[in-house]
N, C-alpha and C. Protein backbone atom coordinates (compact mmCIF):
# COMPACT_ATOMS: atom_id res chain seq x y z
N UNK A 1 -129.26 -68.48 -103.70
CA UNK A 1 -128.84 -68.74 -102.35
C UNK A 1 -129.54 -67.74 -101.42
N UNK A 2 -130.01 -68.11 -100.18
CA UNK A 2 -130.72 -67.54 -99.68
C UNK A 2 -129.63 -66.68 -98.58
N UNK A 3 -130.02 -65.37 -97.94
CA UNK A 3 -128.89 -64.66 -97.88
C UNK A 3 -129.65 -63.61 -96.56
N UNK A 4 -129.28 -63.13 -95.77
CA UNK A 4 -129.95 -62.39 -94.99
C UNK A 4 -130.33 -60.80 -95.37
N UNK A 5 -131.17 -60.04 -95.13
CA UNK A 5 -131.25 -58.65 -95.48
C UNK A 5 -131.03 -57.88 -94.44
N UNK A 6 -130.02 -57.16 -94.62
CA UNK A 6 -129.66 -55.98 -93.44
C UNK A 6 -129.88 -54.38 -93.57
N UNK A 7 -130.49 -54.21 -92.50
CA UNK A 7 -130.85 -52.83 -92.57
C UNK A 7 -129.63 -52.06 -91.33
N UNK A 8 -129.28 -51.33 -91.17
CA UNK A 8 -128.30 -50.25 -90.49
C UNK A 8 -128.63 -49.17 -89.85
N UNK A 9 -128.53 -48.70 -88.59
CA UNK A 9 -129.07 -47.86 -87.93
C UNK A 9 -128.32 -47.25 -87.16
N UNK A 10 -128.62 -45.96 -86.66
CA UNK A 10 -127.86 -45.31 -85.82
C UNK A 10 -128.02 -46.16 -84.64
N UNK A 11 -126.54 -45.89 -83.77
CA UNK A 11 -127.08 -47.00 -83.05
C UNK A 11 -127.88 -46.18 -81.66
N UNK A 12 -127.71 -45.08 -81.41
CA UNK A 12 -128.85 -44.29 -80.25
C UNK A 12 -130.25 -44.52 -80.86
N UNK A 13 -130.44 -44.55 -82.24
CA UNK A 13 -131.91 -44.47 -82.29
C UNK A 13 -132.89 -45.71 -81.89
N UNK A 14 -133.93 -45.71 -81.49
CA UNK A 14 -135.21 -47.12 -81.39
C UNK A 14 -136.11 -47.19 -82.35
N UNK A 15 -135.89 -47.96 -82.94
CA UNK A 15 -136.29 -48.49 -84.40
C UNK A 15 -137.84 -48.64 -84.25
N UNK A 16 -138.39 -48.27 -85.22
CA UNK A 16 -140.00 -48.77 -85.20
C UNK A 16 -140.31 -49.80 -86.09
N UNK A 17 -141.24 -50.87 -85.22
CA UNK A 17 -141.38 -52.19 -86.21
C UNK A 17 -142.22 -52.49 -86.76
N UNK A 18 -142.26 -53.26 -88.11
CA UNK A 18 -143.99 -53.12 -88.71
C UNK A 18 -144.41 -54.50 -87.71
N UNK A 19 -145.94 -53.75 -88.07
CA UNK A 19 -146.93 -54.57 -87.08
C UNK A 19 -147.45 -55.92 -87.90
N UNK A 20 -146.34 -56.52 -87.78
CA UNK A 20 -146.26 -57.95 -88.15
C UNK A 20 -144.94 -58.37 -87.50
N UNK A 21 -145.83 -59.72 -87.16
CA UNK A 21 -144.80 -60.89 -86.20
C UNK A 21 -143.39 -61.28 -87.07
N UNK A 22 -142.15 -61.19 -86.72
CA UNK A 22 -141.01 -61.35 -86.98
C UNK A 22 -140.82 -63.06 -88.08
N UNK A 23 -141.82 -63.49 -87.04
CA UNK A 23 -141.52 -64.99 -87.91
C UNK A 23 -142.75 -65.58 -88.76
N UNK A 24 -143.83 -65.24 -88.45
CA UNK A 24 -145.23 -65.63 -89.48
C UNK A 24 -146.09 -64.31 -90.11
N UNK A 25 -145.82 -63.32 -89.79
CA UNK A 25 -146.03 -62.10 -90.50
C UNK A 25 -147.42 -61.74 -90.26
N UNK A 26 -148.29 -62.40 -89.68
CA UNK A 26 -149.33 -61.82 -88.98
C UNK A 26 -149.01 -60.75 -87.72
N UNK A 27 -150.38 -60.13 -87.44
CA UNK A 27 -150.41 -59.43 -86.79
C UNK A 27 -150.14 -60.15 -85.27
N UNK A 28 -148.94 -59.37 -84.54
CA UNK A 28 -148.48 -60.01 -83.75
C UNK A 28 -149.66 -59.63 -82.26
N UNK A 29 -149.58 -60.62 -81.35
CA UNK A 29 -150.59 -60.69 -80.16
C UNK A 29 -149.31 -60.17 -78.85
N UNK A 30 -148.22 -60.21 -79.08
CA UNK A 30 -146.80 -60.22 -78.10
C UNK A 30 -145.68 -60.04 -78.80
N UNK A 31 -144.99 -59.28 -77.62
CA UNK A 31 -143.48 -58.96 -78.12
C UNK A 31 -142.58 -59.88 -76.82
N UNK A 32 -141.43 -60.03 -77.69
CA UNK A 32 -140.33 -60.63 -76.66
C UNK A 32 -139.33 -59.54 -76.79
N UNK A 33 -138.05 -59.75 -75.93
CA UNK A 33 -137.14 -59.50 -75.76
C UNK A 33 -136.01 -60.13 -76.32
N UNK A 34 -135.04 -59.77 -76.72
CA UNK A 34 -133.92 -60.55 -76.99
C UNK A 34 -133.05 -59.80 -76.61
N UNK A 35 -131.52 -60.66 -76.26
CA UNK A 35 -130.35 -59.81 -75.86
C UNK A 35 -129.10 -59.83 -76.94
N UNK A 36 -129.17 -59.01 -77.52
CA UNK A 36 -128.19 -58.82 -78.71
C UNK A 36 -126.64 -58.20 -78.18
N UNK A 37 -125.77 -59.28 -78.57
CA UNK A 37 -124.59 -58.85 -78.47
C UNK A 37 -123.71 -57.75 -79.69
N UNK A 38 -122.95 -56.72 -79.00
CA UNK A 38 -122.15 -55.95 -79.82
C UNK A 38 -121.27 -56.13 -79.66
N UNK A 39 -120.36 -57.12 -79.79
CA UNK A 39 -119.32 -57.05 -79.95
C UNK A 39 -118.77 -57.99 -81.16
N UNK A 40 -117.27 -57.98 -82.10
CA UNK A 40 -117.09 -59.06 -83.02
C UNK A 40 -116.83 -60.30 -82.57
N UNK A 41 -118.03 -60.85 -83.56
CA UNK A 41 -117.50 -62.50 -82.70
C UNK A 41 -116.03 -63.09 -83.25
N UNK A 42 -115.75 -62.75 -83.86
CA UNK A 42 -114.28 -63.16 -84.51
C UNK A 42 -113.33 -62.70 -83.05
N UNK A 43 -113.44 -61.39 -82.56
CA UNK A 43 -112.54 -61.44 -81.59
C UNK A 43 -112.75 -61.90 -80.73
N UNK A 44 -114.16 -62.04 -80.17
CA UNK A 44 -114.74 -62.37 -78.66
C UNK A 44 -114.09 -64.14 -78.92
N UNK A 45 -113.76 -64.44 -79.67
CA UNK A 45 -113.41 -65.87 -80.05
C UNK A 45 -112.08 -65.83 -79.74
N UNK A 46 -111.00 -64.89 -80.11
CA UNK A 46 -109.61 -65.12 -79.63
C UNK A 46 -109.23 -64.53 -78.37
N UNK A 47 -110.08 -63.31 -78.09
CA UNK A 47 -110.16 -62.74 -76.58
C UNK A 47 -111.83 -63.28 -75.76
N UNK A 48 -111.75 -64.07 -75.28
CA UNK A 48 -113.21 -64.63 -74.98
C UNK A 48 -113.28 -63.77 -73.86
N UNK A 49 -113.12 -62.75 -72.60
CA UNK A 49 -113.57 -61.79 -71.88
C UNK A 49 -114.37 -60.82 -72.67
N UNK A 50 -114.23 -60.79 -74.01
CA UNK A 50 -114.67 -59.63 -74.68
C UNK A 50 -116.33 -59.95 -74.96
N UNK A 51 -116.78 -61.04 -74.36
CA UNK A 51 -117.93 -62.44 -74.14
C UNK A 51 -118.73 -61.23 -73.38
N UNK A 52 -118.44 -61.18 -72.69
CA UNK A 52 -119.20 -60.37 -70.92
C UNK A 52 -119.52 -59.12 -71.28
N UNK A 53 -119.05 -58.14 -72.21
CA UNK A 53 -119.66 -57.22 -72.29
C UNK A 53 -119.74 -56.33 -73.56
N UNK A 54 -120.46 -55.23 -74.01
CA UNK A 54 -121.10 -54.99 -75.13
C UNK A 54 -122.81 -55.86 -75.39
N UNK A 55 -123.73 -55.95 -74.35
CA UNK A 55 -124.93 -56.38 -74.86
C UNK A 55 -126.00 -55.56 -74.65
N UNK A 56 -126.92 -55.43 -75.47
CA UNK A 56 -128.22 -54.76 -75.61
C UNK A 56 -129.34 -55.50 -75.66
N UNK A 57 -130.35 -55.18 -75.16
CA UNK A 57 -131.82 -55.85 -75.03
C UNK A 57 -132.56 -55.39 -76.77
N UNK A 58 -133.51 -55.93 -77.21
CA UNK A 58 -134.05 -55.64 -78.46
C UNK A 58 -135.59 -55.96 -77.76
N UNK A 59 -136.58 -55.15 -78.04
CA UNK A 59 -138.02 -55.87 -78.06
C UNK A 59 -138.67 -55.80 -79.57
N UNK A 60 -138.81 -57.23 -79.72
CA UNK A 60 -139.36 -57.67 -81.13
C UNK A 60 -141.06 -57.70 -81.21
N UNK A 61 -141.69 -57.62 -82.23
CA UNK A 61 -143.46 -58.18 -82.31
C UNK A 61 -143.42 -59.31 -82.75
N UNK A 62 -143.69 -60.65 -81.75
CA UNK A 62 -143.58 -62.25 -82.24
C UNK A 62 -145.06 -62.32 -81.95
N UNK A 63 -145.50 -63.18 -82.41
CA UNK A 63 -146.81 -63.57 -82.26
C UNK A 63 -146.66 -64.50 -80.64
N UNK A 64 -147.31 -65.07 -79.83
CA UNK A 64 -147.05 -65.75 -78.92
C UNK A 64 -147.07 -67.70 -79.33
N UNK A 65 -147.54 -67.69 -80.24
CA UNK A 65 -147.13 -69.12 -80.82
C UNK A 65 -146.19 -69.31 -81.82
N UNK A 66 -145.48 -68.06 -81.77
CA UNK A 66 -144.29 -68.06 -82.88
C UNK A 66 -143.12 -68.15 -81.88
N UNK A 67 -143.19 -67.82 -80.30
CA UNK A 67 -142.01 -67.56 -79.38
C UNK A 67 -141.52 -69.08 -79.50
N UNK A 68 -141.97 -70.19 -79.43
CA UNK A 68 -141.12 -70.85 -79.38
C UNK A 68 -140.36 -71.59 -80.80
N UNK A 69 -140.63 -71.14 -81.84
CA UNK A 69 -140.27 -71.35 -82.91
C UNK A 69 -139.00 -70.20 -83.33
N UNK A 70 -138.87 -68.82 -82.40
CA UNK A 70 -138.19 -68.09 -82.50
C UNK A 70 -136.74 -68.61 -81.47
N UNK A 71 -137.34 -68.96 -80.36
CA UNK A 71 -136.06 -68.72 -79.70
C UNK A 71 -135.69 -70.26 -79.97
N UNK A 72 -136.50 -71.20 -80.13
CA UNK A 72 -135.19 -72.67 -80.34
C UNK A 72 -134.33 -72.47 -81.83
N UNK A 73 -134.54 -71.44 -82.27
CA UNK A 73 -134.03 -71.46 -83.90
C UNK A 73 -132.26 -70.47 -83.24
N UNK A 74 -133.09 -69.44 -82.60
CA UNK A 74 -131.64 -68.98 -82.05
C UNK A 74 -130.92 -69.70 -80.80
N UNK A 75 -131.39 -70.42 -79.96
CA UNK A 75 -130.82 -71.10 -79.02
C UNK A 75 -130.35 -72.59 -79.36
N UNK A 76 -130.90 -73.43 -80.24
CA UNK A 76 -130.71 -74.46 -80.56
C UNK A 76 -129.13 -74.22 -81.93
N UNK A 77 -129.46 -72.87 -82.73
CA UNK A 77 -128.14 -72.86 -83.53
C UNK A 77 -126.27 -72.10 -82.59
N UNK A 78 -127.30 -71.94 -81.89
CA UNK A 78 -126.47 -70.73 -80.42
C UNK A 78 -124.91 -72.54 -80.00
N UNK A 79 -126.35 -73.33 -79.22
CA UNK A 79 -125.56 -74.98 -78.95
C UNK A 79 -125.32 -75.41 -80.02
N UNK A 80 -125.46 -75.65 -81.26
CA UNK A 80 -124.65 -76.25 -82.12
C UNK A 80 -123.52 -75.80 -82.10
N UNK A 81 -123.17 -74.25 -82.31
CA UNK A 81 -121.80 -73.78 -82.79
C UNK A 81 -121.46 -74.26 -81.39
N UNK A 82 -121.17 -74.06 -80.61
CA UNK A 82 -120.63 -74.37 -79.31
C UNK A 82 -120.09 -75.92 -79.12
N UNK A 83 -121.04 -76.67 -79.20
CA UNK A 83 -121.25 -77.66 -79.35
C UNK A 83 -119.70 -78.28 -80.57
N UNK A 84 -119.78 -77.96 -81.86
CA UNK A 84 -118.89 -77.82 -82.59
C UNK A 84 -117.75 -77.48 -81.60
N UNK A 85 -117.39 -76.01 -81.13
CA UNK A 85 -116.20 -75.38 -80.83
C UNK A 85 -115.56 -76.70 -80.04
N UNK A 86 -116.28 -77.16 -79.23
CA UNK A 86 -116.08 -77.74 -77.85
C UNK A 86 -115.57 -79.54 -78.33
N UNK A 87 -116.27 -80.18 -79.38
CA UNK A 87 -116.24 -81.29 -80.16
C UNK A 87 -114.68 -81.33 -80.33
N UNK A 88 -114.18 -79.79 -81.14
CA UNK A 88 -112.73 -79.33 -82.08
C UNK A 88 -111.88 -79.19 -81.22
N UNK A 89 -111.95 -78.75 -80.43
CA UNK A 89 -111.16 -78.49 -79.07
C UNK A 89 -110.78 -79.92 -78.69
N UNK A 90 -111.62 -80.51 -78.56
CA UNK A 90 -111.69 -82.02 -77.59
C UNK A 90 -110.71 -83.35 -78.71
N UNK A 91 -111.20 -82.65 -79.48
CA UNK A 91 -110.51 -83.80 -80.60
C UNK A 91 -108.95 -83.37 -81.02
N UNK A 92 -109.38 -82.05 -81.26
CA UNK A 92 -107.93 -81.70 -81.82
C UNK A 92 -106.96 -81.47 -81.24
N UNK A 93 -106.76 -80.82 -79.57
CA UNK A 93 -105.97 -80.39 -78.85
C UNK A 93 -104.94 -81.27 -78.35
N UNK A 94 -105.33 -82.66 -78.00
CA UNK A 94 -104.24 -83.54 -77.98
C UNK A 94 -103.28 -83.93 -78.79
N UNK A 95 -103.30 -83.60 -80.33
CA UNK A 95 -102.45 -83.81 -81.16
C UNK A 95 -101.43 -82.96 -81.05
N UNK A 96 -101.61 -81.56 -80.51
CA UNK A 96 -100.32 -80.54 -80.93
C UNK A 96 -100.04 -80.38 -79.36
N UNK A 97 -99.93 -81.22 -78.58
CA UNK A 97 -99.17 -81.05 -77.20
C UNK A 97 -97.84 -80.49 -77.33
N UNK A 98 -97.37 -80.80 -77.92
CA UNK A 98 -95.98 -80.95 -78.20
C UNK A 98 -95.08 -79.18 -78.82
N UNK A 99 -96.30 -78.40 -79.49
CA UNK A 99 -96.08 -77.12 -79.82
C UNK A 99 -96.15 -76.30 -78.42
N UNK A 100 -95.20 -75.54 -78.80
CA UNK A 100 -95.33 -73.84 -77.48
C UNK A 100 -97.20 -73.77 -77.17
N UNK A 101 -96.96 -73.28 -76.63
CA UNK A 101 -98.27 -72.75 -76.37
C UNK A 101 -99.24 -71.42 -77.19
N UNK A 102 -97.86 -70.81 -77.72
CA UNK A 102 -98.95 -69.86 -78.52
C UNK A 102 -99.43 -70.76 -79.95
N UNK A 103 -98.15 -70.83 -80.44
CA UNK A 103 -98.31 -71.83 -81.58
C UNK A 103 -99.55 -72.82 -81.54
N UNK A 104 -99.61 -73.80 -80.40
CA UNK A 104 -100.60 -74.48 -80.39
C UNK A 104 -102.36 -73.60 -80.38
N UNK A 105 -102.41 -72.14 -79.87
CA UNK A 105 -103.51 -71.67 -79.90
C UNK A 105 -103.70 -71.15 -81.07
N UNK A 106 -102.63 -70.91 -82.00
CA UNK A 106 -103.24 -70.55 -83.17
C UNK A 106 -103.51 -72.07 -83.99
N UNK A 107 -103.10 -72.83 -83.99
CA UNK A 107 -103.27 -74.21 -84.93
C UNK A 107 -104.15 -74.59 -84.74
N UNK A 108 -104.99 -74.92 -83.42
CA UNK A 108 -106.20 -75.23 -82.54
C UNK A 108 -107.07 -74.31 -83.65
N UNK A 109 -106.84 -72.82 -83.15
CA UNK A 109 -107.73 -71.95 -83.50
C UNK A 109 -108.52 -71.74 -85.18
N UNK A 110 -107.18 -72.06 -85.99
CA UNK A 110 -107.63 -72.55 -87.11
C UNK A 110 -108.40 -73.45 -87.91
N UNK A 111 -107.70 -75.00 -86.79
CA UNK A 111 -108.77 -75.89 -86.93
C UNK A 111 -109.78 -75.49 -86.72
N UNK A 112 -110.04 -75.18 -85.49
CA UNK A 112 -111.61 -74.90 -85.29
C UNK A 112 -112.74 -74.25 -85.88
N UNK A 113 -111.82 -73.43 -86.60
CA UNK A 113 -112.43 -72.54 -87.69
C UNK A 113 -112.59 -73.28 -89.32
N UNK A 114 -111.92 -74.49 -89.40
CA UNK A 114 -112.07 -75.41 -90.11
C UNK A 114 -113.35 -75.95 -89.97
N UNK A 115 -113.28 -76.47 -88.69
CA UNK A 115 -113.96 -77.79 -88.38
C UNK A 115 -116.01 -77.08 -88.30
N UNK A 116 -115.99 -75.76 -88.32
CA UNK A 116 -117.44 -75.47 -87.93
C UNK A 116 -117.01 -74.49 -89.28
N UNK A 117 -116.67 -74.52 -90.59
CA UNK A 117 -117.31 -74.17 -91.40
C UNK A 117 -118.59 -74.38 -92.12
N UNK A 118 -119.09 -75.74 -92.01
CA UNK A 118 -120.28 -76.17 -92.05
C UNK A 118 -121.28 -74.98 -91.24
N UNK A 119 -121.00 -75.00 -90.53
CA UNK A 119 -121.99 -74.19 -89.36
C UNK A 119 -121.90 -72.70 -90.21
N UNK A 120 -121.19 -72.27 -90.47
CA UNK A 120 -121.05 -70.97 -91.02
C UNK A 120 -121.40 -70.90 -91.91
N UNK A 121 -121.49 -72.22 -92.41
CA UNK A 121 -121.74 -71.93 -94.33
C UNK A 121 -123.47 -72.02 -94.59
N UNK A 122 -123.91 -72.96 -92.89
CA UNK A 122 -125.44 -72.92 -92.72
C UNK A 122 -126.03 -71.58 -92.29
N UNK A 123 -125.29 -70.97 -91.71
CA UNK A 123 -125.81 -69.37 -91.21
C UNK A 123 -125.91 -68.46 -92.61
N UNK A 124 -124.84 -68.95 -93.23
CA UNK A 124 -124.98 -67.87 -94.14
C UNK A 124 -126.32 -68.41 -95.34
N UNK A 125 -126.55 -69.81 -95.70
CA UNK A 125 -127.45 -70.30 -96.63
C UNK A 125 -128.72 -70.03 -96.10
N UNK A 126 -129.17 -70.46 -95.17
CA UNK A 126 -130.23 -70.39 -94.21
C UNK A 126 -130.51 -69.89 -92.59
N UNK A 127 -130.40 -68.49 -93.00
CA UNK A 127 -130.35 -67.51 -92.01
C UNK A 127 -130.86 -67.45 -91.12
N UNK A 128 -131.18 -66.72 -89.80
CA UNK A 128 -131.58 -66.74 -88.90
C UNK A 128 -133.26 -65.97 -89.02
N UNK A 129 -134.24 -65.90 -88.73
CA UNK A 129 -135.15 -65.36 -88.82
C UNK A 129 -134.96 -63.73 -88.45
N UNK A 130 -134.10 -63.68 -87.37
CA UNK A 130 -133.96 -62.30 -87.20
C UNK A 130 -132.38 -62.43 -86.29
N UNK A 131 -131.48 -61.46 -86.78
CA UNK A 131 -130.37 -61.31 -85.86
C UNK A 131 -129.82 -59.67 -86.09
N UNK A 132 -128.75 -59.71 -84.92
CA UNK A 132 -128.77 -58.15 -84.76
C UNK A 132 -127.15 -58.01 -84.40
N UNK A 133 -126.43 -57.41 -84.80
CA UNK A 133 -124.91 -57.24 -84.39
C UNK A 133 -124.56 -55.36 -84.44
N UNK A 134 -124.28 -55.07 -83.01
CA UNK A 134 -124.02 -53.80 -82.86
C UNK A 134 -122.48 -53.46 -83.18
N UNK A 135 -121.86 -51.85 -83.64
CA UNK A 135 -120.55 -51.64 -83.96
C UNK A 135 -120.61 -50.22 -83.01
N UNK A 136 -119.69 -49.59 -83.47
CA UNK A 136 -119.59 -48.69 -82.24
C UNK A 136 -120.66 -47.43 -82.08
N UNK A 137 -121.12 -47.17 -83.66
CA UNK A 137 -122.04 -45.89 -83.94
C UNK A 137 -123.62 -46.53 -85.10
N UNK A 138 -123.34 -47.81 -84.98
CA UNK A 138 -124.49 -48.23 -85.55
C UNK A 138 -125.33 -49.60 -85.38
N UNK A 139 -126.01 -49.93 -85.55
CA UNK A 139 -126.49 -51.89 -85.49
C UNK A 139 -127.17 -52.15 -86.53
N UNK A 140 -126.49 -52.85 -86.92
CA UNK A 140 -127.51 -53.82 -88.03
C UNK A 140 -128.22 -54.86 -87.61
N UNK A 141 -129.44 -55.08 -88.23
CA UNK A 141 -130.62 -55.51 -88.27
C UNK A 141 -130.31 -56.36 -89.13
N UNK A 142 -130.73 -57.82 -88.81
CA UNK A 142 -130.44 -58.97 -90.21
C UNK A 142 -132.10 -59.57 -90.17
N UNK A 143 -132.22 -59.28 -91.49
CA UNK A 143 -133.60 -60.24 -91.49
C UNK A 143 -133.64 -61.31 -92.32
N UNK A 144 -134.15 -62.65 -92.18
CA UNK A 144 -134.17 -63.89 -92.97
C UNK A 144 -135.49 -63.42 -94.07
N UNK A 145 -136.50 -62.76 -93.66
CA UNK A 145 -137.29 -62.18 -95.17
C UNK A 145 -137.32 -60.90 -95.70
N UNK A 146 -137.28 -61.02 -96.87
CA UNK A 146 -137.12 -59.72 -97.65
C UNK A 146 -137.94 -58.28 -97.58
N UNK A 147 -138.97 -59.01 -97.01
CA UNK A 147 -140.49 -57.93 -96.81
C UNK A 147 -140.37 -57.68 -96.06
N UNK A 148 -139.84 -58.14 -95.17
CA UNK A 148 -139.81 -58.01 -93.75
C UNK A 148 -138.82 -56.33 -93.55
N UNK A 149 -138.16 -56.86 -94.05
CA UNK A 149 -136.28 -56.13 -94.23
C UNK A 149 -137.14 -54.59 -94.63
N UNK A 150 -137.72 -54.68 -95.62
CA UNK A 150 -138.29 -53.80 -96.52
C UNK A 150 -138.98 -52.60 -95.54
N UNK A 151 -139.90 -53.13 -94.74
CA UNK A 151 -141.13 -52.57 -94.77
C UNK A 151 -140.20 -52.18 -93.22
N UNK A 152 -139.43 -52.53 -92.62
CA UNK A 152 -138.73 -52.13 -91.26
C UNK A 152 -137.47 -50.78 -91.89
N UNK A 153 -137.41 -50.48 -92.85
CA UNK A 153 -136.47 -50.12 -93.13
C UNK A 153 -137.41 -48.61 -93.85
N UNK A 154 -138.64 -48.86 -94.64
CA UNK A 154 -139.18 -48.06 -94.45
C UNK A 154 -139.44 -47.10 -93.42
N UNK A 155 -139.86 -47.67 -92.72
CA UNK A 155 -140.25 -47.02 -91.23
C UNK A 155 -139.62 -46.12 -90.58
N UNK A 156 -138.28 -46.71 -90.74
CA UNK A 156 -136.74 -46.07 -90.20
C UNK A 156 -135.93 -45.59 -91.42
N UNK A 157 -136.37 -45.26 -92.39
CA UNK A 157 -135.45 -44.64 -93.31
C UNK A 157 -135.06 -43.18 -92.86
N UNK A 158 -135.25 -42.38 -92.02
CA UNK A 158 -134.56 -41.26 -91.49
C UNK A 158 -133.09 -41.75 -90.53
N UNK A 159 -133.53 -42.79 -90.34
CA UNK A 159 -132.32 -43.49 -89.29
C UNK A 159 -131.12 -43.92 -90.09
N UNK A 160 -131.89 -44.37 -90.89
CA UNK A 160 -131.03 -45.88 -92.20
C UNK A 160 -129.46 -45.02 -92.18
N UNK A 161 -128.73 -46.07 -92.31
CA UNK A 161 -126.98 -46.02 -92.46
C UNK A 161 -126.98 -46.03 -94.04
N UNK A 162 -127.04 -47.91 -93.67
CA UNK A 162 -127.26 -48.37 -95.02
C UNK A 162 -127.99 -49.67 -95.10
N UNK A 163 -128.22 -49.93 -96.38
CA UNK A 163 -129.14 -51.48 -96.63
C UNK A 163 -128.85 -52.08 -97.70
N UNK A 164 -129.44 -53.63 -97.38
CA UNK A 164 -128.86 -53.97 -98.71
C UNK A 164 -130.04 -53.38 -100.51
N UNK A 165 -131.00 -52.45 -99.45
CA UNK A 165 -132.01 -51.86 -100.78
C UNK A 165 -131.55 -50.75 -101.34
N UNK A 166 -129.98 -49.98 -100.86
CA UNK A 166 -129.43 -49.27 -101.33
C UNK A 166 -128.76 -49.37 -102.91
């Protein structure tokens, strides 16, 4: 099963990246930006204000004909889950009218967490090319290749928390 590789970092430090493109591993011609959220999505899901803040900018080495193969992979799986949430919501919420209101947000909430296990069970089989989730004193780095993981983790092994090459 294919599985993501995470590397761990302090989170003040700026990571150095090998000079290869994130998604085809050539030598990259451009870097992008991405905006990586820190916060848990598990809570930002039952407290959704917690949405708005905790985010950080990342600059990656993509090749420039890899940018759009990078960001529809994270923006296109970004609208699915959503897409899902919003489907579960729409379908399911009319059935439990009839419960209190907290009651009904946890039953909802469960479903929903039912209903986009698929989605979760695809994130976890077939990973993202690159993703990043910050905690309060560190960020992990998720990489979809192993070499990749490797040779970034080299670089930054004075930084390293932990990895999964530990």
């Amino acid at each position: 099963m294919a599985m993501s590789t995470d590397v761990t970092l302090s989170k003040g430090y700026v990571p150095k990246w090998p000079g290869k493109c994130l998604v085809c591993h050539c030598e990259p011609d451009s870097t992008t930006k991405i905006v990586s959220r820190s916060q848990n999505t598990f809570a930002s899901f039952f407290l959704p204000i917690l949405f708005f803040f905790g985010w950080k900018r990342i600059e990656l080495p993509v090749c420039q004909s890899c940018k759009y193969r990078f960001y529809s992979q994270r923006w296109y799986r970004e609208a699915l889950c959503w897409i899902f949430v919003i489907a579960a919501v729409w379908l399911i919420m009319p059935h439990f009218q009839e419960l209190s209101p907290l009651y009904r947000k946890i039953v909802v909430g469960v479903l929903i967490l039912v209903a986009i296990s698929p989605y979760l069970i695809l994130e976890v089989i077939w990973p993202r090319i690159f993703d990043s989730m910050a905690g309060e004193s560190e960020i992990c780095y998720e990489f979809a290749s192993e070499d990749y993981a490797a040779e970034f983790r080299n670089l930054n092994r004075h930084a390293v928390i932990s990895s999964d090459f530990d």
